[in-house]
C-alpha atoms as a PDB file:
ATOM      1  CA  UNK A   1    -198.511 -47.244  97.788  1.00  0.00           C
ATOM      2  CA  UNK A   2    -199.738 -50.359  95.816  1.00  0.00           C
ATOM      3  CA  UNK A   3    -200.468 -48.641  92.894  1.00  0.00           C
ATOM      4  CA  UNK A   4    -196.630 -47.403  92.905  1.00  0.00           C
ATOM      5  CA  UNK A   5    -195.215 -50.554  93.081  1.00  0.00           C
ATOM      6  CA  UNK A   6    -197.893 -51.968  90.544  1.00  0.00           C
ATOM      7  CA  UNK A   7    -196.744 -48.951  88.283  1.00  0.00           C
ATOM      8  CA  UNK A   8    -192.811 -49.747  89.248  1.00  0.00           C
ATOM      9  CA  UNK A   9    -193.577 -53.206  88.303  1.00  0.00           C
ATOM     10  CA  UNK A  10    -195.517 -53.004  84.865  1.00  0.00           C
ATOM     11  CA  UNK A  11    -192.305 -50.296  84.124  1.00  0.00           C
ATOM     12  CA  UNK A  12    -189.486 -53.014  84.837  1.00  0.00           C
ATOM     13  CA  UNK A  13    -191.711 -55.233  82.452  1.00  0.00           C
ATOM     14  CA  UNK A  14    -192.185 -53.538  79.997  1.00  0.00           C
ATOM     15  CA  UNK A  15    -188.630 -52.332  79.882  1.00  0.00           C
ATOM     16  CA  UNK A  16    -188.235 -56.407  79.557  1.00  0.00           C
ATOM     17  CA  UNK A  17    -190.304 -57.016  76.819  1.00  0.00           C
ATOM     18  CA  UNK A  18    -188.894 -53.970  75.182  1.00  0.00           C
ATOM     19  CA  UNK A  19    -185.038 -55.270  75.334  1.00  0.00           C
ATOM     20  CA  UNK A  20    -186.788 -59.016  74.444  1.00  0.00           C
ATOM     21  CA  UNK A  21    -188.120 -57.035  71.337  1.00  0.00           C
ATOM     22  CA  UNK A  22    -184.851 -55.235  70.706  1.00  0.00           C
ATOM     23  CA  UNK A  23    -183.074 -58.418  70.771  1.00  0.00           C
ATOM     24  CA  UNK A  24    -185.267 -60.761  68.238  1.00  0.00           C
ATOM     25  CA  UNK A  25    -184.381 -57.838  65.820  1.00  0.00           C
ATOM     26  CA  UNK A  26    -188.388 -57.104  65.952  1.00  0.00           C
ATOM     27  CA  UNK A  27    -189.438 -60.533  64.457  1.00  0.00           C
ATOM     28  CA  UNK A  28    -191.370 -62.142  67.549  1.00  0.00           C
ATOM     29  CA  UNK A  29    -194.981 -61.316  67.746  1.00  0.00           C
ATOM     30  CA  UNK A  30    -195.154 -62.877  71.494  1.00  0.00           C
ATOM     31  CA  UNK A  31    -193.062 -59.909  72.177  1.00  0.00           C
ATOM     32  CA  UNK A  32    -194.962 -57.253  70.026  1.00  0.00           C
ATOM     33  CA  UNK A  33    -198.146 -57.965  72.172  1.00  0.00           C
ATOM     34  CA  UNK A  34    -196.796 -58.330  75.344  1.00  0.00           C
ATOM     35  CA  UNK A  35    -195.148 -54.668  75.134  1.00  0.00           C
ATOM     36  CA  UNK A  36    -198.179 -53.674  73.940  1.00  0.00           C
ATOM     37  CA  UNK A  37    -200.488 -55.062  76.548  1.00  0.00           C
ATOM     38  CA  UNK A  38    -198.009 -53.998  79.501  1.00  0.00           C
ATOM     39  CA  UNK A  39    -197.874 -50.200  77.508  1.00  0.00           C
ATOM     40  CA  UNK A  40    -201.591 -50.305  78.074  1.00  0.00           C
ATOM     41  CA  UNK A  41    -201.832 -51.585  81.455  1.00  0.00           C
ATOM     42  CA  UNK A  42    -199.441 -48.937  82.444  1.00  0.00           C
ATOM     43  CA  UNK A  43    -201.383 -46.039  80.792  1.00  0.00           C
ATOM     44  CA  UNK A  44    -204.711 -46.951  82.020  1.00  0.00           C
ATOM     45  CA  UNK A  45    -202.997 -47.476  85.823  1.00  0.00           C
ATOM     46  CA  UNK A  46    -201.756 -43.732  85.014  1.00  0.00           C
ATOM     47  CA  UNK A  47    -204.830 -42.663  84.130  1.00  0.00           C
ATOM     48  CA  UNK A  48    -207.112 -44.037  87.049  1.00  0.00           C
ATOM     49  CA  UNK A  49    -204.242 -42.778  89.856  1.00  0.00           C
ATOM     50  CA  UNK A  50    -204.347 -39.622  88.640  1.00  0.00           C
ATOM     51  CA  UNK A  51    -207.805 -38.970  88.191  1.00  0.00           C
ATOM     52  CA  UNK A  52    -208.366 -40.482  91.814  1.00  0.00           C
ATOM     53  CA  UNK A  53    -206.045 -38.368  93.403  1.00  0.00           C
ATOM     54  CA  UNK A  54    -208.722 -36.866  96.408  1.00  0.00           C
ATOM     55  CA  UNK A  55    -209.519 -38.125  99.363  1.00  0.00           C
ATOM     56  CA  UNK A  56    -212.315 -37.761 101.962  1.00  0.00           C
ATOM     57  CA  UNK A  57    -215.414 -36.661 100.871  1.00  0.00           C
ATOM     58  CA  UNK A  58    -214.822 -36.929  97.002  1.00  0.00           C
ATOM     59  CA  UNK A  59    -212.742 -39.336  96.401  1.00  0.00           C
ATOM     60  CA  UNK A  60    -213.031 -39.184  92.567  1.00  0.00           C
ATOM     61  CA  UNK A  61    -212.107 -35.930  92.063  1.00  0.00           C
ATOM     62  CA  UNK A  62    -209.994 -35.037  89.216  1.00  0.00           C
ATOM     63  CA  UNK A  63    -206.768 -33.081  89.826  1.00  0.00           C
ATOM     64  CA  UNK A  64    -206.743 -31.539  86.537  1.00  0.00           C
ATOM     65  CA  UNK A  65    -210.661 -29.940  87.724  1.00  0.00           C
ATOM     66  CA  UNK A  66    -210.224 -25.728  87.570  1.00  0.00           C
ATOM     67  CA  UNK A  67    -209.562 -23.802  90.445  1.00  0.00           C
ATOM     68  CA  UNK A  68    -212.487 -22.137  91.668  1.00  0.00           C
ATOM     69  CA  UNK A  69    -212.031 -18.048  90.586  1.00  0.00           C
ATOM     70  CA  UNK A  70    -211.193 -15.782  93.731  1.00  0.00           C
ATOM     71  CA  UNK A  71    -213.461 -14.716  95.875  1.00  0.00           C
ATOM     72  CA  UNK A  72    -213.438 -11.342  98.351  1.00  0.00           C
ATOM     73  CA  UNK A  73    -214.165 -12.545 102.011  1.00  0.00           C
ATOM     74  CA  UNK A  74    -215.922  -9.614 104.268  1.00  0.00           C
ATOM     75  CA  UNK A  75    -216.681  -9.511 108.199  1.00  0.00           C
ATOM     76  CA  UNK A  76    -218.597  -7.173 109.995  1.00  0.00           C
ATOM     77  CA  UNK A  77    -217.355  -6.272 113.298  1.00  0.00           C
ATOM     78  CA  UNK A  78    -219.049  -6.350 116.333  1.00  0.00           C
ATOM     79  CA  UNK A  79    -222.102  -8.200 115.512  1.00  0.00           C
ATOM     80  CA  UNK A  80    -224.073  -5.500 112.738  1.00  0.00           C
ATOM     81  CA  UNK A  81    -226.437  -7.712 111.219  1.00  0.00           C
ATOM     82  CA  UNK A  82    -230.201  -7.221 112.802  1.00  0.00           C
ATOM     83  CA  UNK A  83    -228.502  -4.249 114.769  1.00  0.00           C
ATOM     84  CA  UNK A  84    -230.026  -0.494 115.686  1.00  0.00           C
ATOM     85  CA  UNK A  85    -227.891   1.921 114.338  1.00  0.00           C
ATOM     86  CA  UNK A  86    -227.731   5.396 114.756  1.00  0.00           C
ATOM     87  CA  UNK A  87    -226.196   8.666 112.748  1.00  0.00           C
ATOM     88  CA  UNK A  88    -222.926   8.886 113.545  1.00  0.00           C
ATOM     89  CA  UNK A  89    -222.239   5.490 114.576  1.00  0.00           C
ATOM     90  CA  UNK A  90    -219.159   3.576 112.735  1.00  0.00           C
ATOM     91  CA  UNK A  91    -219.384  -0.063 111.306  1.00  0.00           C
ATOM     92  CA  UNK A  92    -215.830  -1.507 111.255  1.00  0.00           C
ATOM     93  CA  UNK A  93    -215.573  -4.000 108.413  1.00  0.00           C
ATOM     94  CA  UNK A  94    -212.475  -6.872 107.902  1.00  0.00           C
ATOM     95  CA  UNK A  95    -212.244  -7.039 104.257  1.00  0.00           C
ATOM     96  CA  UNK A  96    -210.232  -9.924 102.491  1.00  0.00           C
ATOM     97  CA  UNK A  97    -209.449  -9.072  98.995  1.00  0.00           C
ATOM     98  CA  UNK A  98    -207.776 -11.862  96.352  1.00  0.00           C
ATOM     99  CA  UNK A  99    -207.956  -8.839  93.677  1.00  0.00           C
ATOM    100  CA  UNK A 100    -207.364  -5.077  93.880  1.00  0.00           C
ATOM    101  CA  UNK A 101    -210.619  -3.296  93.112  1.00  0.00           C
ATOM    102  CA  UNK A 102    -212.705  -0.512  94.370  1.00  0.00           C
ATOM    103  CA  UNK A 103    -215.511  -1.466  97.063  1.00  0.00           C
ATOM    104  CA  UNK A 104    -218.180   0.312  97.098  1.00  0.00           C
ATOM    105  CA  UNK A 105    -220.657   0.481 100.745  1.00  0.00           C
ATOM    106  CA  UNK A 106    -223.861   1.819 100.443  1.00  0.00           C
ATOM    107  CA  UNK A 107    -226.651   2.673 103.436  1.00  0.00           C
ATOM    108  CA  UNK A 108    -229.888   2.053 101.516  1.00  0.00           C
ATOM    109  CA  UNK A 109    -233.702   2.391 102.954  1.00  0.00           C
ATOM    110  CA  UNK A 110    -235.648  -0.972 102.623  1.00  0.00           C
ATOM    111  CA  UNK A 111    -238.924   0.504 101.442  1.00  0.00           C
ATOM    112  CA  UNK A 112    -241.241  -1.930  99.984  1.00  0.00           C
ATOM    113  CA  UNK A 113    -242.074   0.991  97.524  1.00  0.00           C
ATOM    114  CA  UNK A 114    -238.755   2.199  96.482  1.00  0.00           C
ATOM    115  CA  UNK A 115    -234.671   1.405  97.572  1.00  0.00           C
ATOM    116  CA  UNK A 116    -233.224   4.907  97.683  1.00  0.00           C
ATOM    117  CA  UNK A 117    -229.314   5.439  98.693  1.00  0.00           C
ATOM    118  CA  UNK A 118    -228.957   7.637 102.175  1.00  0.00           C
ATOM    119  CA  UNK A 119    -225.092   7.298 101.998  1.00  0.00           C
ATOM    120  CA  UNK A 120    -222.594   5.669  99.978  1.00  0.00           C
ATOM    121  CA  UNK A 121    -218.407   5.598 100.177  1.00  0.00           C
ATOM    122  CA  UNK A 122    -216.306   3.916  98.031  1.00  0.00           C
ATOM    123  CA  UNK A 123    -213.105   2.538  98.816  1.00  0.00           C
ATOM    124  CA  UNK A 124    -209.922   1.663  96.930  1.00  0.00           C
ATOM    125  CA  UNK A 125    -208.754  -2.134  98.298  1.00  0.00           C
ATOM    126  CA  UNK A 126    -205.298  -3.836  98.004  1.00  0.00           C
ATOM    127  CA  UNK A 127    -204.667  -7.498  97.914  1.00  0.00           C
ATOM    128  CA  UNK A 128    -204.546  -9.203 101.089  1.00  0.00           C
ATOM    129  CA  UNK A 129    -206.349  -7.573 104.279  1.00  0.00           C
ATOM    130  CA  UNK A 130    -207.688  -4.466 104.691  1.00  0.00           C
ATOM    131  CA  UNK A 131    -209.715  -2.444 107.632  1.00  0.00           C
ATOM    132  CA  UNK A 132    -212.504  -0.356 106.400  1.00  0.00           C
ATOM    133  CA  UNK A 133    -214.714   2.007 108.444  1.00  0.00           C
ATOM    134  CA  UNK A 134    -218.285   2.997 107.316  1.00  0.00           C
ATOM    135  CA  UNK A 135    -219.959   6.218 109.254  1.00  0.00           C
ATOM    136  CA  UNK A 136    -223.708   5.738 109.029  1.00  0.00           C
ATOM    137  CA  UNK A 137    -225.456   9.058 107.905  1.00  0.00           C
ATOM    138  CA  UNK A 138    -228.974   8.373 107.292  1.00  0.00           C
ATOM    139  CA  UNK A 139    -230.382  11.851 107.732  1.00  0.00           C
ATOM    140  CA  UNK A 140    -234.102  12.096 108.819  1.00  0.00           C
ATOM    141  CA  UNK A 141    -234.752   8.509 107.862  1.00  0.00           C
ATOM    142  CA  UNK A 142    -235.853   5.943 110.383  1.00  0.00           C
ATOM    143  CA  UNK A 143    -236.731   2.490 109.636  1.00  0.00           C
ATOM    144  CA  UNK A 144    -235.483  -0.884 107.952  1.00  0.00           C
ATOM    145  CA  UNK A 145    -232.328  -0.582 105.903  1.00  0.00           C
ATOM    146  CA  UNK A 146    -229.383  -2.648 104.358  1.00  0.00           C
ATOM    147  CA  UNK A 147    -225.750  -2.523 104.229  1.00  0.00           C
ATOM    148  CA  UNK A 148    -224.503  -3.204 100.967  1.00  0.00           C
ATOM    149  CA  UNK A 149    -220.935  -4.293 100.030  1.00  0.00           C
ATOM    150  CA  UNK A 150    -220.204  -4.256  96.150  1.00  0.00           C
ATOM    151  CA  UNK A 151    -217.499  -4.538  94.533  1.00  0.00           C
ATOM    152  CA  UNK A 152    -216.819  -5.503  90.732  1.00  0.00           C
ATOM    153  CA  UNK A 153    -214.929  -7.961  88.970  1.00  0.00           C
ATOM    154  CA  UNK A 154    -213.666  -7.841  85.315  1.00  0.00           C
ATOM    155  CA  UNK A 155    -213.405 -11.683  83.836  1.00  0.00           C
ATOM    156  CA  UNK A 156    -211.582 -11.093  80.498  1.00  0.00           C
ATOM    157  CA  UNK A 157    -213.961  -8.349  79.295  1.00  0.00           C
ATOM    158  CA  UNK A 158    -216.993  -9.212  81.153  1.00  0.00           C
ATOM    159  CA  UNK A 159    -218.141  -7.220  84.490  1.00  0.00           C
ATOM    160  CA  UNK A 160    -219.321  -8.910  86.748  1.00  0.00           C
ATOM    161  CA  UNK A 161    -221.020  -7.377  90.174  1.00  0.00           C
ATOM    162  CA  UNK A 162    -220.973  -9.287  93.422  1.00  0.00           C
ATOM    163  CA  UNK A 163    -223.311  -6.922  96.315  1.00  0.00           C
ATOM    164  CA  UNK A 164    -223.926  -8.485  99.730  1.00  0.00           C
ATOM    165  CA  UNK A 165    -226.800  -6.988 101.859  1.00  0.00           C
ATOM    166  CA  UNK A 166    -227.007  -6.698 105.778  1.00  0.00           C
ATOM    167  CA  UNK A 167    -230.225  -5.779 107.352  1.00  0.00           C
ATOM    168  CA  UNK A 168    -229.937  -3.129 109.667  1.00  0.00           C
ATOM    169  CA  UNK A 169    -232.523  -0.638 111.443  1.00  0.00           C
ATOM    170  CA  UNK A 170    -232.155   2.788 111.787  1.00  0.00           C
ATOM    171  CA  UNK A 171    -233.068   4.378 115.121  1.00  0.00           C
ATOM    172  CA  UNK A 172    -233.077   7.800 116.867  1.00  0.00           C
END
C-alpha cells in the first residue's frame, strides 16, 4: 500500500515538472533534472515492486520467473508399496495427467543379476483424472519386484522419460 501511494505520488510529480517544463517552452534546466530524477525514481520503484511481488517464504521472488513444466501426479490405491501381491490380484491406480500421453505399467523382477519384464500394459490417458487398473500376472516368479509407471514427454523435439518404481513382493 505505501509503495502505491509513493508510486501515485512520484506520478502527480512528475506530471508537475512535466507541465513546469511544457510551460518554460523547454528552457529551464531546474526543470529538465527534476523530470528526470522523478522519471527515475519512478522506474526504479517499478522495478523493485514488481520484482518483490512474493510473499512468505521467498519474498524476492520474481513474477516474471517460468512456470515450472507440468507434471503427471500418480496414487496407488490401497496402500501397494512394500505389499505381497499375488497373480490375479488388481492394483487400482489414480492417475493425474496435465498432458495426454500413453502410460505405460510394467511388473518387473528385482534380480540383482538381471531386471526382466513379467507383464506390461499400456494405457492411453486424457487430461485431467483418470482410473487405471493393473492385473498382476507374474507367472512362476516369486520374489522382489517393482511397479513401474512411465510415461513420456515430448519438449519441442526432445523425449524425455519420467518411470517411477514401487517395490512390491510377489507371493504364492
Amino acid at each position: 500500500m505505501k509503495r502505491t501511494i509513493l508510486i501515485i505520488a512520484l506520478g502527480v510529480a512528475f506530471v508537475g515538472a512535466s507541465l513546469w517544463l511544457i510551460l518554460s517552452g523547454g528552457r529551464s534546466r531546474r526543470a529538465t533534472r527534476l523530470k528526470y530524477r522523478l522519471g527515475g525514481a519512478i522506474l526504479s520503484l517499478v522495478a523493485l515492486a514488481s520484482t518483490a511481488c512474493g510473499s512468505g517464504e521467498h519474498p524476492m521472488v520474481s513474477c516474471y520467473d517460468p512456470a515450472p513444466p507440468p507434471e503427471n501426479y500418480h496414487r496407488w490405491d490401497n496402500g501397494v508399496a512394500n505389499s505381497e501381491l499375488r497373480n490375479g490380484d488388481i492394483v487400482a491406480l489414480s492417475y493425474t495427467c496435465q498432458f495426454g500421453e500413453d502410460v505405460t505399467v510394467s511388473l518387473i523382477s528385482d534380480d540383482n543379476d538381471e531386471d526382466r519384464v513379467l507383464c506390461t500394459e499400456t494405457y492411453s490417458v486424457k487430461t485431467g483424472n483418470n482410473s487405471l487398473t493393473f492385473t498382476i500376472e507374474a507367472g512362476d516368479y516369486r520374489g522382489r519386484a517393482k511397479l513401474r509407471i512411465e510415461y513420456v514427454k515430448w519438449d519441442d523435439e526432445d523425449q524425455l522419460v519420467h518411470k517411477y518404481d514401487i517395490f512390491v513382493s510377489i507371493v504364492d
